[in-house]
C-alpha atoms as a PDB file:
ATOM      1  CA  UNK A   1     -44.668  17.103  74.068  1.00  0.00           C
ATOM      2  CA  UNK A   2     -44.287  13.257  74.959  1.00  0.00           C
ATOM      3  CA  UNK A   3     -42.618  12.391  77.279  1.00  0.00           C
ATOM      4  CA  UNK A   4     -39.387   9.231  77.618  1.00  0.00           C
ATOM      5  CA  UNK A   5     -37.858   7.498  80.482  1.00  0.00           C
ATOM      6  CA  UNK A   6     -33.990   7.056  80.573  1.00  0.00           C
ATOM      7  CA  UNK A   7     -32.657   4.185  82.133  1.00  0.00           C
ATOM      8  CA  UNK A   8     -28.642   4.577  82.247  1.00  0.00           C
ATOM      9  CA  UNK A   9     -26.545   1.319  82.914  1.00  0.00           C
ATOM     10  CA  UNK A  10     -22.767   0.885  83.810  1.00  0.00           C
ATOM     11  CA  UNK A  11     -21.166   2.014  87.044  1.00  0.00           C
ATOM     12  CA  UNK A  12     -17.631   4.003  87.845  1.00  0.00           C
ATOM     13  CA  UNK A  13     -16.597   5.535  90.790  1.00  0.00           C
ATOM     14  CA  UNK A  14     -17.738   9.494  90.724  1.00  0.00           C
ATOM     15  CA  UNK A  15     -14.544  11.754  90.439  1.00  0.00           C
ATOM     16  CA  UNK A  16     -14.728  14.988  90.264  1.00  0.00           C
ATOM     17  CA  UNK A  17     -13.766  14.883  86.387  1.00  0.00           C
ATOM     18  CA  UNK A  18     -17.343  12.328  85.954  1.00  0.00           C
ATOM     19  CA  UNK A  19     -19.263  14.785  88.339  1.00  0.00           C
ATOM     20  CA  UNK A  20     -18.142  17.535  86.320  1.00  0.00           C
ATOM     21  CA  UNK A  21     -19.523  15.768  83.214  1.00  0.00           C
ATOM     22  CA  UNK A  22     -22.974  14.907  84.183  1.00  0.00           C
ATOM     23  CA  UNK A  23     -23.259  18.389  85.794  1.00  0.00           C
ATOM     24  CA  UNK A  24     -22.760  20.173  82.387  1.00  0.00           C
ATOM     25  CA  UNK A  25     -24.823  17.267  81.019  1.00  0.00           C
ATOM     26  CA  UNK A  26     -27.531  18.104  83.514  1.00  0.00           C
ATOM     27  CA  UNK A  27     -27.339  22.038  82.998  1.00  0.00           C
ATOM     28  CA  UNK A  28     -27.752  21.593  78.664  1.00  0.00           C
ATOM     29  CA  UNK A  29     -30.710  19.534  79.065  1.00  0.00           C
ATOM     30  CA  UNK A  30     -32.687  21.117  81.924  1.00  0.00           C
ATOM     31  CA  UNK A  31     -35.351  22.562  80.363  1.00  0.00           C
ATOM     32  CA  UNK A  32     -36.491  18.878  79.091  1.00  0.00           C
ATOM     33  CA  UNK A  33     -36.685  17.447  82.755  1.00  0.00           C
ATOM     34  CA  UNK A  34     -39.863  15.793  84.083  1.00  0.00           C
ATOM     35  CA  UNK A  35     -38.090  14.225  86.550  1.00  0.00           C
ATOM     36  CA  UNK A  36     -34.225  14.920  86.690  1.00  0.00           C
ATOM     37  CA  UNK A  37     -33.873  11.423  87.861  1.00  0.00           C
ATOM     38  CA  UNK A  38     -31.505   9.786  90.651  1.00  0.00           C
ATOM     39  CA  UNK A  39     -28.742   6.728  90.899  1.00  0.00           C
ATOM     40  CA  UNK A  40     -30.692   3.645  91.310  1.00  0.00           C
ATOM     41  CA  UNK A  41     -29.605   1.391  94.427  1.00  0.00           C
ATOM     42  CA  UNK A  42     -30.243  -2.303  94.450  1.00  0.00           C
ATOM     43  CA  UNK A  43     -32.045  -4.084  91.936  1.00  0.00           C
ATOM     44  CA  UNK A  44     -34.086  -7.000  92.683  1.00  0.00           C
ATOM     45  CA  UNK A  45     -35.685  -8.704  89.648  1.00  0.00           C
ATOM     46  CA  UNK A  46     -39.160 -10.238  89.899  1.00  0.00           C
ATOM     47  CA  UNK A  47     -40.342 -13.188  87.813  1.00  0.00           C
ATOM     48  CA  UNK A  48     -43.108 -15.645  88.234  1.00  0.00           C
ATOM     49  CA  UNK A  49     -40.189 -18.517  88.579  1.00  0.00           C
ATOM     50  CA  UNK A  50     -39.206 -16.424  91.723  1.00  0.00           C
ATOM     51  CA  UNK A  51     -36.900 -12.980  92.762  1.00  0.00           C
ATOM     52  CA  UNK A  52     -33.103 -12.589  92.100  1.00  0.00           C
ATOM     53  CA  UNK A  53     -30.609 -10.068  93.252  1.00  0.00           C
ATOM     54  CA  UNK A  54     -29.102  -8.160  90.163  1.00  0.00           C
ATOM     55  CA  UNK A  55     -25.978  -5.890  90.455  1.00  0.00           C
ATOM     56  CA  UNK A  56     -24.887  -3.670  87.391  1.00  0.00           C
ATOM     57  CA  UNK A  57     -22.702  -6.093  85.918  1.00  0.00           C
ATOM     58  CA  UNK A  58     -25.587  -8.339  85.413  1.00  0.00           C
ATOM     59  CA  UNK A  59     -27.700  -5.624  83.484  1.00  0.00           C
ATOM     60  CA  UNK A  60     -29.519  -4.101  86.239  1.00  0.00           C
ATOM     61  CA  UNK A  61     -30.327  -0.136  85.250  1.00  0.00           C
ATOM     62  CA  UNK A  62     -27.811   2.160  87.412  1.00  0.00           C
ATOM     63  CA  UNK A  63     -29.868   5.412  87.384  1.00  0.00           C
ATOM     64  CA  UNK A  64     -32.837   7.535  85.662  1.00  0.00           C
ATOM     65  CA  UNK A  65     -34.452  10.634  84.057  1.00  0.00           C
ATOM     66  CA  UNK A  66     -37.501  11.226  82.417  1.00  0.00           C
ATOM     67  CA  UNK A  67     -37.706  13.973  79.830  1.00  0.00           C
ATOM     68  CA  UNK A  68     -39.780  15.358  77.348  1.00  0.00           C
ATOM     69  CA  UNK A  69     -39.206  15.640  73.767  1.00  0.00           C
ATOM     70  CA  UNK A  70     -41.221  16.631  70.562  1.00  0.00           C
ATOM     71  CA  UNK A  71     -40.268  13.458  68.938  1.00  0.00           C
ATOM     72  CA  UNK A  72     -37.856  10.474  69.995  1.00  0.00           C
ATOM     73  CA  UNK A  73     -35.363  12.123  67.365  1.00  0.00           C
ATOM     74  CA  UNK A  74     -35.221  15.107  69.455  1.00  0.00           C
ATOM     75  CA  UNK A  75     -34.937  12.820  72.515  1.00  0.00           C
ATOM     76  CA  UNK A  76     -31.814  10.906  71.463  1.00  0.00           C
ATOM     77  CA  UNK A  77     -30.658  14.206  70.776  1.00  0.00           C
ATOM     78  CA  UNK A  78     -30.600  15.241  74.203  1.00  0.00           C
ATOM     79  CA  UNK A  79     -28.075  12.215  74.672  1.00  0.00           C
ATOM     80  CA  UNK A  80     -25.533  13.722  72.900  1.00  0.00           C
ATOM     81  CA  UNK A  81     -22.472  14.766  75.372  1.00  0.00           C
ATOM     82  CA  UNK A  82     -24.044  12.809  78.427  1.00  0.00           C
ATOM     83  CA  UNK A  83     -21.342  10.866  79.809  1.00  0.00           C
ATOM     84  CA  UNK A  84     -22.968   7.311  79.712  1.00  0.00           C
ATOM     85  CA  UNK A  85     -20.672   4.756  81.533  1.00  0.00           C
ATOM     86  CA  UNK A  86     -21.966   1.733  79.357  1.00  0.00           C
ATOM     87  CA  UNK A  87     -25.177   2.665  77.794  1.00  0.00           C
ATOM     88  CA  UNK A  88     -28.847   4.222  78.362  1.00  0.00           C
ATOM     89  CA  UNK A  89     -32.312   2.861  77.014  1.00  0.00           C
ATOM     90  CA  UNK A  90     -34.415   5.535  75.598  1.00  0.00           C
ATOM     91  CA  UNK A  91     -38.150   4.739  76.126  1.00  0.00           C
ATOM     92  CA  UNK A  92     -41.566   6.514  75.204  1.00  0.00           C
ATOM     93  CA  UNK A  93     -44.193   7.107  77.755  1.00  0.00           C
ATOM     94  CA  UNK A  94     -47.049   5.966  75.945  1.00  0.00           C
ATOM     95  CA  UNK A  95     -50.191   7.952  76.462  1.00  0.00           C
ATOM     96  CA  UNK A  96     -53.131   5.744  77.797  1.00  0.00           C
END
């Protein structure tokens, strides 16, 4: 199995109707977890030209998972029904 990192972006406010959402998300893809994931916090980016603050409006990621997959097919499968506020990145984990 190989394994891909989620990074979800946009923000709302959790109501219970959102909660309820990534819940059922959650429960349909649990067997694929590595690492559930959390909400990400502050973002600060880090460049050679210096460090910046970046909020979610300005692109910064707003949470994670990692999962595994047979194939990225399969992975972006998993996506279907999770209740993305904006959008999520789907990477592989390359082996090394």
């Amino acid at each position: 199995m190989k394994k891909f990192l989620l990074l979800f972006y946009g923000y709302e406010e959790p109501t219970a109707e959102v909660m309820a959402a990534w819940q059922g998300w959650f429960a349909k893809v649990a067997d694929h977890f590595v690492d559930s994931g959390n909400p990400l916090g502050n973002c600060l980016e880090v460049t050679k030209a210096g460090t910046r603050e970046l909020s979610p409006d300005m692109g910064a990621a707003t949470g994670y998972s990692i999962i595994s997959a047979a194939s990225r097919e399969e992975a972006e499968r998993l996506l279907e029904g999770c209740p993305i506020i904006s959008s999520a990145r789907l990477y592989e984990a390359m082996q090394m």
